[in-house]
PDB file of N, CA and C in Angstrom:
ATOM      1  N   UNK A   1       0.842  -1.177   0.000  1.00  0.00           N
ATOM      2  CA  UNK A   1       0.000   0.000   0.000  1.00  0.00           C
ATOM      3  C   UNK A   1       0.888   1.241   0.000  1.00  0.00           C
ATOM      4  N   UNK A   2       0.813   2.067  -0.494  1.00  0.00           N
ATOM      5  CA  UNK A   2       1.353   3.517  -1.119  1.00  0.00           C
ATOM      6  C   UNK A   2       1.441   4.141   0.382  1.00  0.00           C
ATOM      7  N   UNK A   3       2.195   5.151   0.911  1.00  0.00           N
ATOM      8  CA  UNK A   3       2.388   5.825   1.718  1.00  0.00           C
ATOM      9  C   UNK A   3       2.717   7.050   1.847  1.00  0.00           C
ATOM     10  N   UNK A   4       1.455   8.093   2.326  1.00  0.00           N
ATOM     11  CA  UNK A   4       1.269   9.015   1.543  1.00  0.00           C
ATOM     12  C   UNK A   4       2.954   9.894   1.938  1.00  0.00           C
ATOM     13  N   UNK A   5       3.202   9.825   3.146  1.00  0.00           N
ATOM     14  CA  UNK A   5       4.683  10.789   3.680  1.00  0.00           C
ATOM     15  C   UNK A   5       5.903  10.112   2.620  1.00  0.00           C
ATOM     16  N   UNK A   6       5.612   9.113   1.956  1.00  0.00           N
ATOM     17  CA  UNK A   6       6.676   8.558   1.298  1.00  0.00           C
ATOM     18  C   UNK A   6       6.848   9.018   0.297  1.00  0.00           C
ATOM     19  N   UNK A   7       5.201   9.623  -0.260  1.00  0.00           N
ATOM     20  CA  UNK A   7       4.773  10.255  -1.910  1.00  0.00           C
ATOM     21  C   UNK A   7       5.384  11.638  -1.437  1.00  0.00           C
ATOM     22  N   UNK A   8       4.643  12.298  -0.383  1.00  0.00           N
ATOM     23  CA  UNK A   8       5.471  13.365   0.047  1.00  0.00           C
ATOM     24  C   UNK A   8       6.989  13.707  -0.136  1.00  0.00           C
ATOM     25  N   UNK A   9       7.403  12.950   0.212  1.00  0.00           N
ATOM     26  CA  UNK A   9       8.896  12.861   0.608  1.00  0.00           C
ATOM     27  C   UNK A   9       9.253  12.797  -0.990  1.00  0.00           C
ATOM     28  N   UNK A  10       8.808  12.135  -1.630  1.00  0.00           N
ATOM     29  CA  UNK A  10       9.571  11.940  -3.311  1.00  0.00           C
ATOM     30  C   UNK A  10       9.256  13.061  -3.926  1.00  0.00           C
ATOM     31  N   UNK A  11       8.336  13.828  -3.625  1.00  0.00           N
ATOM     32  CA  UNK A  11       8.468  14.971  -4.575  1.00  0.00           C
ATOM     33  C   UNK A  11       8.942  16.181  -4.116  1.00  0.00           C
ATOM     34  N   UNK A  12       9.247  16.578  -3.243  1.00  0.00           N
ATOM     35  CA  UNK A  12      10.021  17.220  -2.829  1.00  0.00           C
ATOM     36  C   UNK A  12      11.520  16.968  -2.959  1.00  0.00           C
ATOM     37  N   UNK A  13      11.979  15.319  -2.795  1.00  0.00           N
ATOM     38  CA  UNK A  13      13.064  15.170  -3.379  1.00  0.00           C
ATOM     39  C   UNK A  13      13.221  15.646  -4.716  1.00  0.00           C
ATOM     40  N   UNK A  14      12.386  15.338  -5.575  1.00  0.00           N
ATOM     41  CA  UNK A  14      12.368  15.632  -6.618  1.00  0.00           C
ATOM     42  C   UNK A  14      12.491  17.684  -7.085  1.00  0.00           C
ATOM     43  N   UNK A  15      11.611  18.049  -6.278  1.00  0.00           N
ATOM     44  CA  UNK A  15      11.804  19.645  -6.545  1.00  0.00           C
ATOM     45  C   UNK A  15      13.492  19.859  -6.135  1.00  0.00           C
ATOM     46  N   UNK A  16      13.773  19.077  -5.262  1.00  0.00           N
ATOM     47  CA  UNK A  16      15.446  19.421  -4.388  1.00  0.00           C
ATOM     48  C   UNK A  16      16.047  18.621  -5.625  1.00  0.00           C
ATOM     49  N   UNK A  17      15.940  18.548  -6.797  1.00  0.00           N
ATOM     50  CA  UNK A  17      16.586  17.916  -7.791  1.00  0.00           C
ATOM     51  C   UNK A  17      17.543  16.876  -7.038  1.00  0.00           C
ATOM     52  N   UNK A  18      16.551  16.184  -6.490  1.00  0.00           N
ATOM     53  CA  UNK A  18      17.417  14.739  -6.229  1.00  0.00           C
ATOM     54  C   UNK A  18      16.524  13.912  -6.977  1.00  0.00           C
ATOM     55  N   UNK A  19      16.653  12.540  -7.394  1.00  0.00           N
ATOM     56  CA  UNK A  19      16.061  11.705  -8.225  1.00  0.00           C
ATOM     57  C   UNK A  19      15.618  10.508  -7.321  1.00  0.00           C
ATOM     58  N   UNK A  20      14.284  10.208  -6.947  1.00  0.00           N
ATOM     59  CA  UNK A  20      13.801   9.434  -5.604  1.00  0.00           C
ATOM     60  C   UNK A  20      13.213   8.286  -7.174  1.00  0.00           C
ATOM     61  N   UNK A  21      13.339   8.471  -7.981  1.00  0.00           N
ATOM     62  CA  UNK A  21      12.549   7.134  -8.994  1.00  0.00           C
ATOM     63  C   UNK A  21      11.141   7.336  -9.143  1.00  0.00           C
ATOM     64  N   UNK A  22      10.343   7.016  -9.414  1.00  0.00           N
ATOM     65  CA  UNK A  22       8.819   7.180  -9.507  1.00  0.00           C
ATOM     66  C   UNK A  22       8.017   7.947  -8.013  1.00  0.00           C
ATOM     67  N   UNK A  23       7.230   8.563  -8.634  1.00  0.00           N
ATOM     68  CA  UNK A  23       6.675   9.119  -7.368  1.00  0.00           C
ATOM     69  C   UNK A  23       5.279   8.328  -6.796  1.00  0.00           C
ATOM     70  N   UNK A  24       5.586   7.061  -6.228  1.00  0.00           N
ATOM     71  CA  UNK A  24       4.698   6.153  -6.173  1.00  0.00           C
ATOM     72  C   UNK A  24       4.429   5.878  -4.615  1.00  0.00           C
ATOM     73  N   UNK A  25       4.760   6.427  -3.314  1.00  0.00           N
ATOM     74  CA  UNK A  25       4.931   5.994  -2.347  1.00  0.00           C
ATOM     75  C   UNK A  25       5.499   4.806  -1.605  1.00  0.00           C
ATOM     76  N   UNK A  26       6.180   4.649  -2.346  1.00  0.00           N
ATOM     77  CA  UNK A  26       6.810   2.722  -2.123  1.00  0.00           C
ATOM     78  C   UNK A  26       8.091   3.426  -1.863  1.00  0.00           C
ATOM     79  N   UNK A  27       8.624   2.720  -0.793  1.00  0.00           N
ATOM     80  CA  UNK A  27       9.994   2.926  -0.337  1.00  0.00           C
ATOM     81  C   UNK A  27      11.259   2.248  -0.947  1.00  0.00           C
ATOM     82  N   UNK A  28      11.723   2.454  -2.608  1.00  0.00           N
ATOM     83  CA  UNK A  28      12.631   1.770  -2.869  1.00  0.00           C
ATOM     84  C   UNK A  28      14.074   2.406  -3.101  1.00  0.00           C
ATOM     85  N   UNK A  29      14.647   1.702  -3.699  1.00  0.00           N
ATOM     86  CA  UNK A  29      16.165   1.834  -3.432  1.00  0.00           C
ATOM     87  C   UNK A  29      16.532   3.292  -3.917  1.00  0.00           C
ATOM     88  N   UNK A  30      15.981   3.778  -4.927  1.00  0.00           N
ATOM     89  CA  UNK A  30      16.112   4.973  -5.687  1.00  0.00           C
ATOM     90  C   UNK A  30      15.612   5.923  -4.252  1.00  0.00           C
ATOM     91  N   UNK A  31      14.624   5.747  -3.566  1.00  0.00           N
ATOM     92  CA  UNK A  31      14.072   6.690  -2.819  1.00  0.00           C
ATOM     93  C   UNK A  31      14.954   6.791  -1.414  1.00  0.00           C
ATOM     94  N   UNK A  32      15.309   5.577  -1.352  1.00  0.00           N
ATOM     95  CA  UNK A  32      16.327   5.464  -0.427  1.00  0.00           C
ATOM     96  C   UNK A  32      17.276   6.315  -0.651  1.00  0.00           C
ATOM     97  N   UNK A  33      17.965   6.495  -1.181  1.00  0.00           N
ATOM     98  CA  UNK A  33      19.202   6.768  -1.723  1.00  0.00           C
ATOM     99  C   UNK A  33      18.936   8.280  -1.673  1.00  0.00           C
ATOM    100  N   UNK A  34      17.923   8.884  -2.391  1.00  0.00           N
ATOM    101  CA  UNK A  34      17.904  10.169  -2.298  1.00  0.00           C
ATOM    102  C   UNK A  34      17.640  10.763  -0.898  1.00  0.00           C
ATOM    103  N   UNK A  35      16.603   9.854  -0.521  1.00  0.00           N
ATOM    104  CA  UNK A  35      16.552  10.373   1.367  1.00  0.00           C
ATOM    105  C   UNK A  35      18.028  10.554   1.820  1.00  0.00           C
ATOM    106  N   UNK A  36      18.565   9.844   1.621  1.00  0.00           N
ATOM    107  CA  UNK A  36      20.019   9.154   2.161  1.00  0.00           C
ATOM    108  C   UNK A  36      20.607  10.545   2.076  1.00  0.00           C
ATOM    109  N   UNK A  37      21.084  10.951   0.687  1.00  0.00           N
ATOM    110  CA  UNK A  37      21.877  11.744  -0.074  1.00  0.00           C
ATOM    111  C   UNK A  37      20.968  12.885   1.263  1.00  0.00           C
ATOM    112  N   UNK A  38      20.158  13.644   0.558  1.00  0.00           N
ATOM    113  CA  UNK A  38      19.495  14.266   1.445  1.00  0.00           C
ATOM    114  C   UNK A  38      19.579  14.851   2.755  1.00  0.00           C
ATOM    115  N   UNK A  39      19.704  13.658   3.159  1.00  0.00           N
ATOM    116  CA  UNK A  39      19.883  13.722   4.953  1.00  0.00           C
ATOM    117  C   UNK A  39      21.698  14.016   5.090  1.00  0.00           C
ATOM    118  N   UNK A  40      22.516  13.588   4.820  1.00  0.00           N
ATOM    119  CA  UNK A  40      23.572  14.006   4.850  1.00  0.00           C
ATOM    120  C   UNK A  40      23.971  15.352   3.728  1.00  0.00           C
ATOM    121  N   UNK A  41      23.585  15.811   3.142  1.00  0.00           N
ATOM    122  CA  UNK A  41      23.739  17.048   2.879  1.00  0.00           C
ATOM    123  C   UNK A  41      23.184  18.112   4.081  1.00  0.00           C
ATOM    124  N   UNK A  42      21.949  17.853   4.665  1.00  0.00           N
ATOM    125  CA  UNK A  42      21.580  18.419   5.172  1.00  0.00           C
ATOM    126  C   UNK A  42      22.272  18.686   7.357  1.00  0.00           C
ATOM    127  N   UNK A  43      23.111  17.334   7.027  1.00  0.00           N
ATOM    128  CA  UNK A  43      23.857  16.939   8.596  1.00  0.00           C
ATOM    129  C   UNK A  43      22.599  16.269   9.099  1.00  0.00           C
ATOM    130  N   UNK A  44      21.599  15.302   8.687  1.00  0.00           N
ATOM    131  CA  UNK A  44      20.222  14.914   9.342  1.00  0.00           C
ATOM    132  C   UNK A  44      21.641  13.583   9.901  1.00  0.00           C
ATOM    133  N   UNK A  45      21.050  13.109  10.432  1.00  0.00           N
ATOM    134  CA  UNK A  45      21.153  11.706  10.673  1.00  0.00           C
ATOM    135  C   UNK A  45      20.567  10.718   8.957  1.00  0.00           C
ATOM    136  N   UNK A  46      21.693   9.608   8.196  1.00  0.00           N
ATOM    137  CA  UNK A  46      21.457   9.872   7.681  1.00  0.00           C
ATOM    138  C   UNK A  46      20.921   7.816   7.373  1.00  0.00           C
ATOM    139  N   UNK A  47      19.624   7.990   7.749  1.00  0.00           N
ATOM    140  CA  UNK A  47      19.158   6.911   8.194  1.00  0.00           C
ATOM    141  C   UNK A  47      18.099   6.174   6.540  1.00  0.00           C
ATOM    142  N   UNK A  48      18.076   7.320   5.156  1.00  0.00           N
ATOM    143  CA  UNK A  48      17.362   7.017   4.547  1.00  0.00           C
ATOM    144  C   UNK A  48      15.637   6.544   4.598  1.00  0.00           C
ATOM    145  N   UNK A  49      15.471   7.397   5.674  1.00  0.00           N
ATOM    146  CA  UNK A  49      13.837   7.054   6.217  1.00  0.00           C
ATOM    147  C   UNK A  49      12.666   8.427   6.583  1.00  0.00           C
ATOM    148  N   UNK A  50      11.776   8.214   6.011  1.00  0.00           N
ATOM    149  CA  UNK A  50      10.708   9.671   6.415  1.00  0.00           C
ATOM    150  C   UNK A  50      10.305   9.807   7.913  1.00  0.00           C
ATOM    151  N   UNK A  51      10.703  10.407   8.251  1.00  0.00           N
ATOM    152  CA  UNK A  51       9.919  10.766   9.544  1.00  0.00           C
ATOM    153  C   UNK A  51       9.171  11.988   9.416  1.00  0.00           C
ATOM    154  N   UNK A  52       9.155  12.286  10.724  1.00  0.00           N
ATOM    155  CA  UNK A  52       8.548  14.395  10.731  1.00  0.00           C
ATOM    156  C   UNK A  52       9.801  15.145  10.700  1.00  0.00           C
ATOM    157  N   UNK A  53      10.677  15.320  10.949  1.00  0.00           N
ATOM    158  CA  UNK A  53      11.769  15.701  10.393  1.00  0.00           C
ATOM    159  C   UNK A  53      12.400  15.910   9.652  1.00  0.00           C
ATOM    160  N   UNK A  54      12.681  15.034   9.036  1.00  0.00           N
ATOM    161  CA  UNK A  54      12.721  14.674   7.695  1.00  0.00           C
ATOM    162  C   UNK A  54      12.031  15.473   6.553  1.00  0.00           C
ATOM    163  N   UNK A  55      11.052  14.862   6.759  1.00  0.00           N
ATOM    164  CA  UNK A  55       9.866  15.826   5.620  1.00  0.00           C
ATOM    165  C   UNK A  55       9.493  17.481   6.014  1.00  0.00           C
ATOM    166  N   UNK A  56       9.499  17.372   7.087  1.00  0.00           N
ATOM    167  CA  UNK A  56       9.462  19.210   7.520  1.00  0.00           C
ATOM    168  C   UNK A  56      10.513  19.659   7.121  1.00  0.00           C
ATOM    169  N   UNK A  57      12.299  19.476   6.498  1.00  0.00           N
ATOM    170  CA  UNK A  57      13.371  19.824   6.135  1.00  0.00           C
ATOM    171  C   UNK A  57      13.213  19.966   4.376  1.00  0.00           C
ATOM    172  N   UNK A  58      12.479  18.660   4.476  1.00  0.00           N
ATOM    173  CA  UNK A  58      12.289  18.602   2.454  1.00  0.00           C
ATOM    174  C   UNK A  58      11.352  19.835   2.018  1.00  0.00           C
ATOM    175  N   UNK A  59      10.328  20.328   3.184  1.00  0.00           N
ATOM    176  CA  UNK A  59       9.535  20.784   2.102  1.00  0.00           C
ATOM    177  C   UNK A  59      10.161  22.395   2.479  1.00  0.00           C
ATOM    178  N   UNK A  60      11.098  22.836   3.941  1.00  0.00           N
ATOM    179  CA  UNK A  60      11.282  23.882   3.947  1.00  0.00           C
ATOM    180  C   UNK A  60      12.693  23.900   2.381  1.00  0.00           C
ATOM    181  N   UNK A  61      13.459  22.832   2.018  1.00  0.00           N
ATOM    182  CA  UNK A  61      14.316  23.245   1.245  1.00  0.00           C
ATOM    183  C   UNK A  61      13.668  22.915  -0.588  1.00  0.00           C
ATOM    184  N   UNK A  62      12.544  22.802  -0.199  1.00  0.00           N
ATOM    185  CA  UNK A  62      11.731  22.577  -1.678  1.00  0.00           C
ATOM    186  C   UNK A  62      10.977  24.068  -2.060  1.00  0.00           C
ATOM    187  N   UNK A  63      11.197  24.386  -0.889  1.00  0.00           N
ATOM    188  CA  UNK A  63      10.133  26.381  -0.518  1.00  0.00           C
ATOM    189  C   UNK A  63      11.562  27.399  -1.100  1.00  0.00           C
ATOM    190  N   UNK A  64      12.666  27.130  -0.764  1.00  0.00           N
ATOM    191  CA  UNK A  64      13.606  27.716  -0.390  1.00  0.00           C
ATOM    192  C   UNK A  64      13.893  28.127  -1.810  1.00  0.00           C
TER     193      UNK A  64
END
């Protein structure tokens, strides 16, 4: 089943011109990877996973 913070999370990767793979809510390797990338650009902890954190960072640097 699709997950909507996951769909979240990919398109905002996507505005942050990172490449998360389809914007489908499924947590795969492509989406991984960009969380990943992501989170260590940003100094997150870099755990490749959505939380509230996480996604409150994507969408302030998707605004930005």
């Amino acid at each position: 089943m699709p997950d909507l913070d996951i769909r979240a999370a990919q398109r905002y990767l996507s505005f942050c011109r990172l490449d998360p793979g389809r914007v489908d809510g499924l947590m795969g390797s492509r989406t991984r990877a960009a969380l990943a990338d992501f989170q260590a650009k940003r100094q997150l902890p870099t755990t490749g996973q959505v939380d509230g954190t996480v996604l409150a960072r994507l969408v302030q640097a998707a605004l930005a």
